[in-house]
Protein backbone atom coordinates (compact mmCIF):
# COMPACT_ATOMS: atom_id res chain seq x y z
CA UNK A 1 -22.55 -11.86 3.77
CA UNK A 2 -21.07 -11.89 0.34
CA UNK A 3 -22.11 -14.02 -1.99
CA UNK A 4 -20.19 -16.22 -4.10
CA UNK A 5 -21.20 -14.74 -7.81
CA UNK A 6 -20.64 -10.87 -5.96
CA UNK A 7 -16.91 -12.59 -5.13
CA UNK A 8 -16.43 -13.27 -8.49
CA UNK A 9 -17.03 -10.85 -10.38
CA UNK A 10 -14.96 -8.57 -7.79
CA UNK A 11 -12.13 -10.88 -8.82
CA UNK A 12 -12.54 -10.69 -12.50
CA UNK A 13 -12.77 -6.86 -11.83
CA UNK A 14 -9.43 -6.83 -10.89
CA UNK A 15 -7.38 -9.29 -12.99
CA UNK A 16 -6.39 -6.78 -14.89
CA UNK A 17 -3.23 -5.17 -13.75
CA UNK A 18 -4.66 -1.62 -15.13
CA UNK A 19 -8.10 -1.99 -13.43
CA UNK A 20 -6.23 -3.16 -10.24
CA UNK A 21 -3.74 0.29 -10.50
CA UNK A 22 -7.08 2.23 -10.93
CA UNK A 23 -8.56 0.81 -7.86
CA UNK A 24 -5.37 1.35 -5.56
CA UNK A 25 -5.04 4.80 -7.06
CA UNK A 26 -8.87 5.40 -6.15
CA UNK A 27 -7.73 4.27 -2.44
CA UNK A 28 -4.89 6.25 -1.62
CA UNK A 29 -6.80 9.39 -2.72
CA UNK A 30 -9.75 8.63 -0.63
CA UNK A 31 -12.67 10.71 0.33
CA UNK A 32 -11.47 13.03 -2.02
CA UNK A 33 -11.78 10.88 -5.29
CA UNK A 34 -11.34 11.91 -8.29
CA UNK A 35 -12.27 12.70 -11.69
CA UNK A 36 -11.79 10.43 -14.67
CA UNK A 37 -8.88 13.04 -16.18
CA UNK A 38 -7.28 13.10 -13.13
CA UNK A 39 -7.04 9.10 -13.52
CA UNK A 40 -6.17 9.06 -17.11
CA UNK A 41 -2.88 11.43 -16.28
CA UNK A 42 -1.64 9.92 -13.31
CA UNK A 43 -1.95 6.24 -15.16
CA UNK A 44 -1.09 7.45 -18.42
CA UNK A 45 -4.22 6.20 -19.75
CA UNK A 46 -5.89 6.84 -22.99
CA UNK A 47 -9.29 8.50 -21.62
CA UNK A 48 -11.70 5.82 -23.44
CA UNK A 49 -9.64 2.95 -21.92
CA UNK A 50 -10.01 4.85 -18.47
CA UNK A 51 -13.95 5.43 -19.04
CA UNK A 52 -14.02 1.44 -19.59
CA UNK A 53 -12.01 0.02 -16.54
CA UNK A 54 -14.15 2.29 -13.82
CA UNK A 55 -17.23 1.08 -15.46
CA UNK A 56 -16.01 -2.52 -14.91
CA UNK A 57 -15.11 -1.15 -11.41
CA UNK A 58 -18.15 0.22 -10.96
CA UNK A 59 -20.32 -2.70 -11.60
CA UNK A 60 -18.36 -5.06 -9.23
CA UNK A 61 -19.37 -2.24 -6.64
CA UNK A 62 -15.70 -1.40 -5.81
CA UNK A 63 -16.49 2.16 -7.08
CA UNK A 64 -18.94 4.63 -6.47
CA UNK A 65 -19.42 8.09 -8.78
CA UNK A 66 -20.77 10.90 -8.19
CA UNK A 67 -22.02 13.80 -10.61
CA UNK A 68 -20.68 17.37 -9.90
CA UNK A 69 -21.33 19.52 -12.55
CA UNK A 70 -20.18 18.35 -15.99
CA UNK A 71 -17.55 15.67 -14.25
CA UNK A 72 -18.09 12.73 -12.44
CA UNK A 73 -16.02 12.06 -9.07
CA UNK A 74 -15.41 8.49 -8.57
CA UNK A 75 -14.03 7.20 -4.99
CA UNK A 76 -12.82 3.80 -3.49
CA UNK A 77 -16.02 1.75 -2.39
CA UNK A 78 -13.70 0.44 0.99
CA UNK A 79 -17.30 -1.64 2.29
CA UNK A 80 -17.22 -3.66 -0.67
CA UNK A 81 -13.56 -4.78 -0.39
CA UNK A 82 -14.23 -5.17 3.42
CA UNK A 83 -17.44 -7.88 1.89
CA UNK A 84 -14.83 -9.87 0.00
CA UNK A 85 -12.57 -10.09 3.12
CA UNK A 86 -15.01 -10.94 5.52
CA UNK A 87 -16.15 -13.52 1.87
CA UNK A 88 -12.71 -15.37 2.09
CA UNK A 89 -12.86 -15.05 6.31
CA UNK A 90 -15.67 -17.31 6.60
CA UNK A 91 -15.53 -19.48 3.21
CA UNK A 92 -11.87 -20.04 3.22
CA UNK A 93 -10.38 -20.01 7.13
CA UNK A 94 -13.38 -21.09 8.59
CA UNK A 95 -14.10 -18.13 10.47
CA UNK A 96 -11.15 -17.83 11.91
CA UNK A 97 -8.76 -15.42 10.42
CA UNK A 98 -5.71 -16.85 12.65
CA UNK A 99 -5.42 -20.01 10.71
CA UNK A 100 -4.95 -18.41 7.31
CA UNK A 101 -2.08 -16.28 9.13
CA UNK A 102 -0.66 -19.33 10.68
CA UNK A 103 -0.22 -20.69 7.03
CA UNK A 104 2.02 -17.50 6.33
CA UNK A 105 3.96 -18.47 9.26
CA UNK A 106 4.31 -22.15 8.64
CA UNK A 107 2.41 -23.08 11.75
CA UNK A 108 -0.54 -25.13 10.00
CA UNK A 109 -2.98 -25.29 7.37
CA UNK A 110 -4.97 -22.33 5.56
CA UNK A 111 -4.95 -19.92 2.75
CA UNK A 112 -2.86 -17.00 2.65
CA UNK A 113 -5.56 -14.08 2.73
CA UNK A 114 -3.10 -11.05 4.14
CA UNK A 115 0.58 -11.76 5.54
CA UNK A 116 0.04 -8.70 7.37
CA UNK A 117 -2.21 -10.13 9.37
CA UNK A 118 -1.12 -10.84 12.85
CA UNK A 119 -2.13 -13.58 15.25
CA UNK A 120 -5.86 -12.95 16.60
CA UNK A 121 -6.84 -11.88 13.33
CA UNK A 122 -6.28 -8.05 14.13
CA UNK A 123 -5.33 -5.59 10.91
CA UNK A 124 -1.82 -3.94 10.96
CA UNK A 125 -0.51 -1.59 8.03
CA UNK A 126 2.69 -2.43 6.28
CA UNK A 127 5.14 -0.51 7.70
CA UNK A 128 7.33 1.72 5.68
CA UNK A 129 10.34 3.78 6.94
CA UNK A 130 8.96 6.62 5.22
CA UNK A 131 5.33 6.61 5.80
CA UNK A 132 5.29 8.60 8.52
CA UNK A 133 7.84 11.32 7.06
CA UNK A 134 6.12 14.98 6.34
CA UNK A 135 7.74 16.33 3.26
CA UNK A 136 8.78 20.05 2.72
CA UNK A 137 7.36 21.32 -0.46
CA UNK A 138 8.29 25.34 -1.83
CA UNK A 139 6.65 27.36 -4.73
CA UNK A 140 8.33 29.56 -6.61
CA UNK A 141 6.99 32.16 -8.96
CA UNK A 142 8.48 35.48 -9.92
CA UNK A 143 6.58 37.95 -7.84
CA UNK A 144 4.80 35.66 -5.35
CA UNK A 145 1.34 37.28 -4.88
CA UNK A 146 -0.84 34.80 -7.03
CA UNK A 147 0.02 30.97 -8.08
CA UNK A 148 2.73 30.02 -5.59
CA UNK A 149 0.53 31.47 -3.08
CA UNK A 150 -2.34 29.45 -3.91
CA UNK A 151 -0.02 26.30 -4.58
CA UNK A 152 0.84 26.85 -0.78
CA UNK A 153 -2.49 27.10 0.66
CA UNK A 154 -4.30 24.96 -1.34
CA UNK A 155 -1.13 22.07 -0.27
CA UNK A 156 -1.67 23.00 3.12
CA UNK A 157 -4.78 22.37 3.70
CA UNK A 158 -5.02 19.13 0.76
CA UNK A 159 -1.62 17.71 2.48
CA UNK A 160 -3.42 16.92 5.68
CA UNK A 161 -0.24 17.12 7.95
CA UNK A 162 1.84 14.76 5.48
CA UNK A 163 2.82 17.72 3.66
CA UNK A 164 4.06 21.51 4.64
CA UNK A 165 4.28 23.74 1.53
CA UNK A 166 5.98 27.32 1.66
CA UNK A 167 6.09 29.88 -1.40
CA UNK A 168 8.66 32.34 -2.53
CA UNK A 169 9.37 34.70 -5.39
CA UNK A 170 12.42 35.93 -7.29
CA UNK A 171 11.63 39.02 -7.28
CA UNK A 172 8.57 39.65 -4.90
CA UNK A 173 5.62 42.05 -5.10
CA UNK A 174 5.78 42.97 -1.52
CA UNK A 175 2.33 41.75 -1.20
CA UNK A 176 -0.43 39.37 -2.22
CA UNK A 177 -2.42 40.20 -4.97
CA UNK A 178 -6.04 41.05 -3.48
CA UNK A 179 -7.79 38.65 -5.93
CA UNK A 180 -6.23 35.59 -4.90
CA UNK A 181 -6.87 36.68 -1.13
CA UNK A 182 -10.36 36.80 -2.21
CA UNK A 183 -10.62 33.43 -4.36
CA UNK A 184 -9.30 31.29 -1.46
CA UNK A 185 -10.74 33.09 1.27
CA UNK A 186 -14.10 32.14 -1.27
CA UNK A 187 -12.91 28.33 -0.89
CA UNK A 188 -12.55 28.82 2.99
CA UNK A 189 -8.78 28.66 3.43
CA UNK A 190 -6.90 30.34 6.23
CA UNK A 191 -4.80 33.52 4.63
CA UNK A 192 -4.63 35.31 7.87
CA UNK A 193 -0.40 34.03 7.70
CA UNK A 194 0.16 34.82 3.57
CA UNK A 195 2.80 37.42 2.57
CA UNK A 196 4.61 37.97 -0.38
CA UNK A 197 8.73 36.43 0.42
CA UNK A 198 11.70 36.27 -1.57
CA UNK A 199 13.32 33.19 -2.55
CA UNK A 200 16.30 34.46 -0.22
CA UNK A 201 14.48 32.67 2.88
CA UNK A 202 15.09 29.58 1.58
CA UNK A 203 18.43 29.13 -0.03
CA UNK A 204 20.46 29.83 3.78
CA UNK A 205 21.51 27.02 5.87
CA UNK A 206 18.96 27.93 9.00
CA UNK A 207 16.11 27.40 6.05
CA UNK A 208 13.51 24.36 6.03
CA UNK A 209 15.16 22.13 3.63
CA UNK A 210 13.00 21.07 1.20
CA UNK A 211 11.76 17.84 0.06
CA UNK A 212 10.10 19.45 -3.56
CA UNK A 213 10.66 22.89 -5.21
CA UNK A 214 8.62 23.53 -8.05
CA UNK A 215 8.23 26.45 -10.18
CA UNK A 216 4.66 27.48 -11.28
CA UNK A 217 5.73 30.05 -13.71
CA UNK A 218 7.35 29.97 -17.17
CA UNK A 219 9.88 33.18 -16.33
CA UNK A 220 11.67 30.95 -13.88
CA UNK A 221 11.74 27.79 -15.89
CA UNK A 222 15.20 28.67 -17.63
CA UNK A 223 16.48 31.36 -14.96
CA UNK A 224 19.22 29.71 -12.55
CA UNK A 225 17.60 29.21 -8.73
CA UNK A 226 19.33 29.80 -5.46
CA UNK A 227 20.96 26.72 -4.18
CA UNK A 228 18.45 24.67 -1.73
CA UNK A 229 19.65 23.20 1.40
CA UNK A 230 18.80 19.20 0.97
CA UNK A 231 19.14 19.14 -2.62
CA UNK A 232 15.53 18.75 -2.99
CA UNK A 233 13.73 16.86 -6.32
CA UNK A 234 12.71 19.97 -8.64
CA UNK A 235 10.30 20.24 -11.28
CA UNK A 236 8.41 23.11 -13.33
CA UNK A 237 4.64 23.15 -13.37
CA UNK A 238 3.65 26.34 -15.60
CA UNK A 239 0.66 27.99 -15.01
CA UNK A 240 -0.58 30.99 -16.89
CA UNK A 241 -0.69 34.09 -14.89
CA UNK A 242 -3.96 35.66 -13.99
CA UNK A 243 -2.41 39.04 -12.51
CA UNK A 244 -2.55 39.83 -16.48
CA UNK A 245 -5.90 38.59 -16.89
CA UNK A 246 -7.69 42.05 -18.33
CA UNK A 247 -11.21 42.78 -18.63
CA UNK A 248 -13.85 43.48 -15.92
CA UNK A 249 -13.39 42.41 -12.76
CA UNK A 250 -15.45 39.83 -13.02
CA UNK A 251 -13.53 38.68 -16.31
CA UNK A 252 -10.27 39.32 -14.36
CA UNK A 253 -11.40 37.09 -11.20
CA UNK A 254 -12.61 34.50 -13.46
CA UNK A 255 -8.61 33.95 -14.23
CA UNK A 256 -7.74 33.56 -11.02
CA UNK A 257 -10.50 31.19 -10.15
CA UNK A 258 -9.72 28.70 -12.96
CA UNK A 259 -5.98 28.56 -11.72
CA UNK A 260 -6.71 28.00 -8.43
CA UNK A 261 -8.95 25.00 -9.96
CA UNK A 262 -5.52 24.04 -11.90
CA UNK A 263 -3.36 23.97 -9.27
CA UNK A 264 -5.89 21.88 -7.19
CA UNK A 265 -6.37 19.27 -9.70
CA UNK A 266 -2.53 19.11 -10.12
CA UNK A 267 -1.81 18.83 -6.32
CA UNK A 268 -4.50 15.75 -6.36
CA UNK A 269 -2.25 13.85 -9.18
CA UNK A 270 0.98 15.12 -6.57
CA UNK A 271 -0.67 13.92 -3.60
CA UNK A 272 -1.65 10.75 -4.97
CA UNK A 273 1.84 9.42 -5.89
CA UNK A 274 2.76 6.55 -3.23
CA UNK A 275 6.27 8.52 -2.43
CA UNK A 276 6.98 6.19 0.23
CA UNK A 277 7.41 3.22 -2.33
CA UNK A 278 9.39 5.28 -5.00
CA UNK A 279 12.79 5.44 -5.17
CA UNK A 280 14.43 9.06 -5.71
CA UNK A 281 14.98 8.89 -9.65
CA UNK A 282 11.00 7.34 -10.07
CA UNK A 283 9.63 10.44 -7.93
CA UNK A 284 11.37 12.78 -10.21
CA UNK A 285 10.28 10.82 -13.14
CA UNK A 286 6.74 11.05 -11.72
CA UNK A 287 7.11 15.09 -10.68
CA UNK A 288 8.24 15.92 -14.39
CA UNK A 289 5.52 13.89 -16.35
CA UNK A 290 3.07 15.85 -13.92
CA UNK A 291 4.37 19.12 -15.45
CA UNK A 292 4.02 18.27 -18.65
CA UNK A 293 0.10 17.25 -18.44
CA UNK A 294 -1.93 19.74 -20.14
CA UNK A 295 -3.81 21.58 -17.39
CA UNK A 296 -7.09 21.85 -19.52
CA UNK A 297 -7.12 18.43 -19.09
CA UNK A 298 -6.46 17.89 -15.46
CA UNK A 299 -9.74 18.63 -14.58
């Protein structure tokens, strides 16, 4: 059982509104975690202030790091939150979670620990009418054999069902470029389906209407796009292009293989925006600061 000094200082952890954003951030993302810069850009945070409020975190044990390479991965420590529940469970209903619920509901005494809580004392998630909507998401590049590709794998596969990502370009190769086959085939993603599409798919009436179209390449950014069935929220997210990466191949691969890492670190920040509890204009306010965070410092 908790004790009461561990309580506190779990409280004090989170009485700031900044520490409290960190730690729900940390949550949503889950077993995935992530790194301090990642945290920084989706708060807005100055990095020194961010390096500060996990420490506090960490210390009240409601995060846990962990060192890869010359980052550190922090993630949601759920067992310790589950301590302070179980804490205010037995200290402040008695045991019984049902008569802190009934106080919600005006039926007797208690404390109000969760109003989601029904009778019984068994958990339910807020319901939202969204939460269980999966969200079309297209790519678009210009000759769709190397980022959009990866932007659609890599969201495939990160999305876990929620999300269903296609990729197009304006004018297409004709095929994908053999080093991005072999960087994500490398990271053990599925490119048995991948093939090199023009933006043409998309823009008729029978098409998947989109949720999210992004561009991930700077030719596009000013040139005028097809019209998209479900006026869908757009943004640009430039990424430089490592088909023109020279050098040996090792050099050349290298490219390709640090903007896979960019796009992943990007999607993270994407994936970890509670779209649910935005309204249309905050998503797209969200979508466009995303673009404009420097992807050196994403990761």
């Amino acid at each position: 059982m908790m004790e009461k000094a561990a309580a506190l200082a779990v409280f004090e952890a989170l009485s700031s509104g900044i520490r409290l954003d960190v730690y729900r951030l940390l949550v949503r993302t889950g077993r995935e975690g992530l790194v301090a810069g990642e945290i920084s850009a989706a708060l807005d945070l100055p990095p020194t202030n961010t390096s500060f409020h996990l420490k506090t975190l960490s210390h009240a044990g409601l995060v846990s790091v962990e060192q890869e390479g010359r980052f550190q991965r922090y993630r949601a420590s759920l067992p310790q939150m589950r301590a302070l529940i179980a804490y205010l469970t037995a200290e402040c209903c008695d045991g019984m979670p049902e008569l802190c619920v009934e106080t919600v509901r005006g039926d007797g005494p208690g404390c109000n620990i969760d109003s989601n809580l029904p009778r019984g004392g068994a958990t339910r998630q807020a319901e939202s009418p969204m939460s269980d909507k999966i969200y079309n998401v297209l790519f678009l590049c210009s000759g769709n054999s190397a980022r959009s590709i990866i932007a659609e794998v890599v969201l495939n596969e990160l999305g876990k069902g929620r999300f269903k990502a296609f990729s197009a370009g304006s004018q297409p190769s004709g095929a994908v470029h053999p080093m991005t086959l072999q960087v994500l085939q490398a990271q053990g993603y599925d490119t048995s389906t991948l093939r090199s599409k023009s933006w043409e798919e998309f823009a008729s009436a029978d098409a998947p209407q989109m949720d999210f179209v992004f561009t991930v390449c700077d030719l596009l950014a000013g040139e005028a796009c097809p019209v998209w069935p479900g006026q869908p929220l757009t943004a640009h997210w430039g990424f430089a292009d490592p088909v023109k990466a020279e050098g040996s191949e090792q050099r050349r691969l290298a490219a390709f293989s640090q903007v896979q890492n960019q796009i992943v670190n990007r999607l993270r920040l994407f994936l970890s925006l509670p779209l649910a509890k935005l309204d249309r204009l905050a998503i797209k306010r969200e979508i466009d600061r995303l673009g404009q965070v420097p992807v050196d410092a994403e990761g």
